[in-house]
Structures are given as C-alpha cells and as structure tokens.
C-alpha atoms as a PDB file:
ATOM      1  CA  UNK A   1     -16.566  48.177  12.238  1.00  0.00           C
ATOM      2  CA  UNK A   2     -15.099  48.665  15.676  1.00  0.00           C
ATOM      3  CA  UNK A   3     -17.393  45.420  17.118  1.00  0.00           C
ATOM      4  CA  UNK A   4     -15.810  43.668  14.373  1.00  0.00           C
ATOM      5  CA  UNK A   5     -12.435  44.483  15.264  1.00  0.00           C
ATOM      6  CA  UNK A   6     -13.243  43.285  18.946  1.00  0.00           C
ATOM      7  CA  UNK A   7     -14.981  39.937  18.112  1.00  0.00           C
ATOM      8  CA  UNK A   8     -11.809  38.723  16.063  1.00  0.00           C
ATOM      9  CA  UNK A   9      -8.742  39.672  18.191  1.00  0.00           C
ATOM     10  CA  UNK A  10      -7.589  38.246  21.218  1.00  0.00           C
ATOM     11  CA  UNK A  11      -9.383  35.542  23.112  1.00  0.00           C
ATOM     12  CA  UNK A  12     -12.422  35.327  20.696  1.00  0.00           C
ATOM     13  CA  UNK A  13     -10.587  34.452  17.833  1.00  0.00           C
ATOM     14  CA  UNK A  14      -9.362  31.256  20.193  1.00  0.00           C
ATOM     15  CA  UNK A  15     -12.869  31.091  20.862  1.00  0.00           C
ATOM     16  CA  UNK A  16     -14.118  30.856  17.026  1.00  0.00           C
ATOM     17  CA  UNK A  17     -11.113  28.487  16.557  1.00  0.00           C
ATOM     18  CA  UNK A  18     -12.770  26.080  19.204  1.00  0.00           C
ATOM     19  CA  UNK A  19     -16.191  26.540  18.395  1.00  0.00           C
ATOM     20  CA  UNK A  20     -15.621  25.347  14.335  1.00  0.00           C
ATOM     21  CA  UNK A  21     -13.260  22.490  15.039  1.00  0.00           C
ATOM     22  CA  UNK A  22     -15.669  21.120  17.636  1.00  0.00           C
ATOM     23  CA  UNK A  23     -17.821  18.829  14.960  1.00  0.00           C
ATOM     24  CA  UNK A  24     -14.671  17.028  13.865  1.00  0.00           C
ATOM     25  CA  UNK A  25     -13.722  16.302  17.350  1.00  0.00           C
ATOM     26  CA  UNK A  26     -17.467  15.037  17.641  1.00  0.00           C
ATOM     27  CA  UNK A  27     -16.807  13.047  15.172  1.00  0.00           C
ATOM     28  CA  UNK A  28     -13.703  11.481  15.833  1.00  0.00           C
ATOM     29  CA  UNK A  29     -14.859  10.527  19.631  1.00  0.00           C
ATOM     30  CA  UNK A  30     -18.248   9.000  17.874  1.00  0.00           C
ATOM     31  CA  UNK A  31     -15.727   6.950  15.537  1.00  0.00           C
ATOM     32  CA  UNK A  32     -13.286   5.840  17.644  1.00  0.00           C
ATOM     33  CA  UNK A  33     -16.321   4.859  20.112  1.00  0.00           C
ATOM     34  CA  UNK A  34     -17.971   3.195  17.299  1.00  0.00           C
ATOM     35  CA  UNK A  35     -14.945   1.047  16.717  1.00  0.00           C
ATOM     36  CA  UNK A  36     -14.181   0.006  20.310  1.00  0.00           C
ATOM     37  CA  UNK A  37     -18.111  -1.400  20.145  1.00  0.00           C
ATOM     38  CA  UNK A  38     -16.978  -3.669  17.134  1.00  0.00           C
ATOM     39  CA  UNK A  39     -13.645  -4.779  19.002  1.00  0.00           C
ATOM     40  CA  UNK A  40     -15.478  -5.347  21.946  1.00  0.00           C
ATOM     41  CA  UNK A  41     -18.236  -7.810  20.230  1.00  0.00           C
ATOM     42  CA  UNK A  42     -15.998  -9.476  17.863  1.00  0.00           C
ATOM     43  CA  UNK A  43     -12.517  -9.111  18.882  1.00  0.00           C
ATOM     44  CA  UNK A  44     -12.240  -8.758  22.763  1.00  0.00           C
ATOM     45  CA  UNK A  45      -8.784 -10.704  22.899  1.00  0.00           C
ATOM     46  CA  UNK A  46      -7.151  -7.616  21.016  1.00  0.00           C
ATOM     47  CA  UNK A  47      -8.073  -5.033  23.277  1.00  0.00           C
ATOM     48  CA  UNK A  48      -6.623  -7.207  26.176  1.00  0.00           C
ATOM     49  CA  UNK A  49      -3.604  -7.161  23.870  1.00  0.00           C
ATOM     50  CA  UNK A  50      -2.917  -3.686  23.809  1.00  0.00           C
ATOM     51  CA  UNK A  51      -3.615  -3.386  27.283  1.00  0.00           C
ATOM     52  CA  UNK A  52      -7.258  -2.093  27.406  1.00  0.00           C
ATOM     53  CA  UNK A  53      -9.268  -4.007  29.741  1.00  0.00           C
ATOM     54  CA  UNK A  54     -12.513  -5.055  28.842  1.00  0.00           C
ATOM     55  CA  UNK A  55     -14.120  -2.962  31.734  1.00  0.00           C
ATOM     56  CA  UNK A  56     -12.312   0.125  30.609  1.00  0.00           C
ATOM     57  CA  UNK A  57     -13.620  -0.623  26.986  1.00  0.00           C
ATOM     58  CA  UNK A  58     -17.316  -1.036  28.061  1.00  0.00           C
ATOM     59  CA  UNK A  59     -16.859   2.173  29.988  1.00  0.00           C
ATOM     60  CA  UNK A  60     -15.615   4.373  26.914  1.00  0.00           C
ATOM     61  CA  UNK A  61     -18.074   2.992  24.652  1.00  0.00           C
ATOM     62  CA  UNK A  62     -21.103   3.852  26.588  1.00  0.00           C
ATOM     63  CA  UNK A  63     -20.360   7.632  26.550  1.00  0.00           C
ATOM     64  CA  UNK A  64     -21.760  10.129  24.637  1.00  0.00           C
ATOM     65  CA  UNK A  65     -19.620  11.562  21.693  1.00  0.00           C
ATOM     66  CA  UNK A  66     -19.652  15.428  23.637  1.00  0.00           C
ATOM     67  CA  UNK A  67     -18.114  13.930  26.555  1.00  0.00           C
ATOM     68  CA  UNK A  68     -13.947  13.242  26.574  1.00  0.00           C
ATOM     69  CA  UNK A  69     -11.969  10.569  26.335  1.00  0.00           C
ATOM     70  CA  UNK A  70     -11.645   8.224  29.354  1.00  0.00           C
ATOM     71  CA  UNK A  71      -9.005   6.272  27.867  1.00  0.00           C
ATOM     72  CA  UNK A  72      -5.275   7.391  27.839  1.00  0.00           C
ATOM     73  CA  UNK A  73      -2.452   6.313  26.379  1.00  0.00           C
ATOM     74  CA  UNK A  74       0.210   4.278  28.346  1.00  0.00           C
END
C-alpha cells in the first residue's frame, strides 16, 4: 500500500500524465507531418501563402513523429 501511495502523488502522477498522453501527441505530429507531405506535392503555392517556406516545409516533413515541432507559429 505505502509504494502505492508514493507512485501516485507528487511528481509521478505528472509523470503518468505524460507518459499516457504521449501516443496522441505521436499521432498528431505523424498527421500534421503527413499533411504538410500532401501540401508540399500538390499544393506548394499555399504553404508560401501562409508564410511557410518551402525549405521549412521539407525540413518538418522529414522528421520522425517522436521528435518536436520545428515549425512555430508567427
């Protein structure tokens, strides 16, 4: 009971938080990655609309979906 008690307060509660909620975040970078690919083969005019250059876009695409975003929001 008492090593229980300890692995679900404080800091490795935050920790269990993190660790469950990490597929979706997988997920959404392999999406959102996924995407830019199709923009960048079929519509690369857009992206230089809303001010993502094409180098930028290449760049983002090519990563893995554990690593972070590269892109940020202007």
């Amino acid at each position: 009971m008492r090593a229980y008690a300890q692995f679900v307060s404080g800091d490795d509660h935050l920790r269990l938080g993190a660790i469950f909620s990490l597929p979706a975040t997988w997920r959404q970078r392999a999406r959102f990655r996924a995407e830019l690919r199709a923009d960048i083969r079929d519509r690369p005019d857009f992206l230089h609309d809303i001010g993502i250059g094409l180098y930028e876009a290449h760049a983002e695409a090519s990563r893995f979906f554990w690593e972070p975003w590269l892109l940020k929001r202007r």
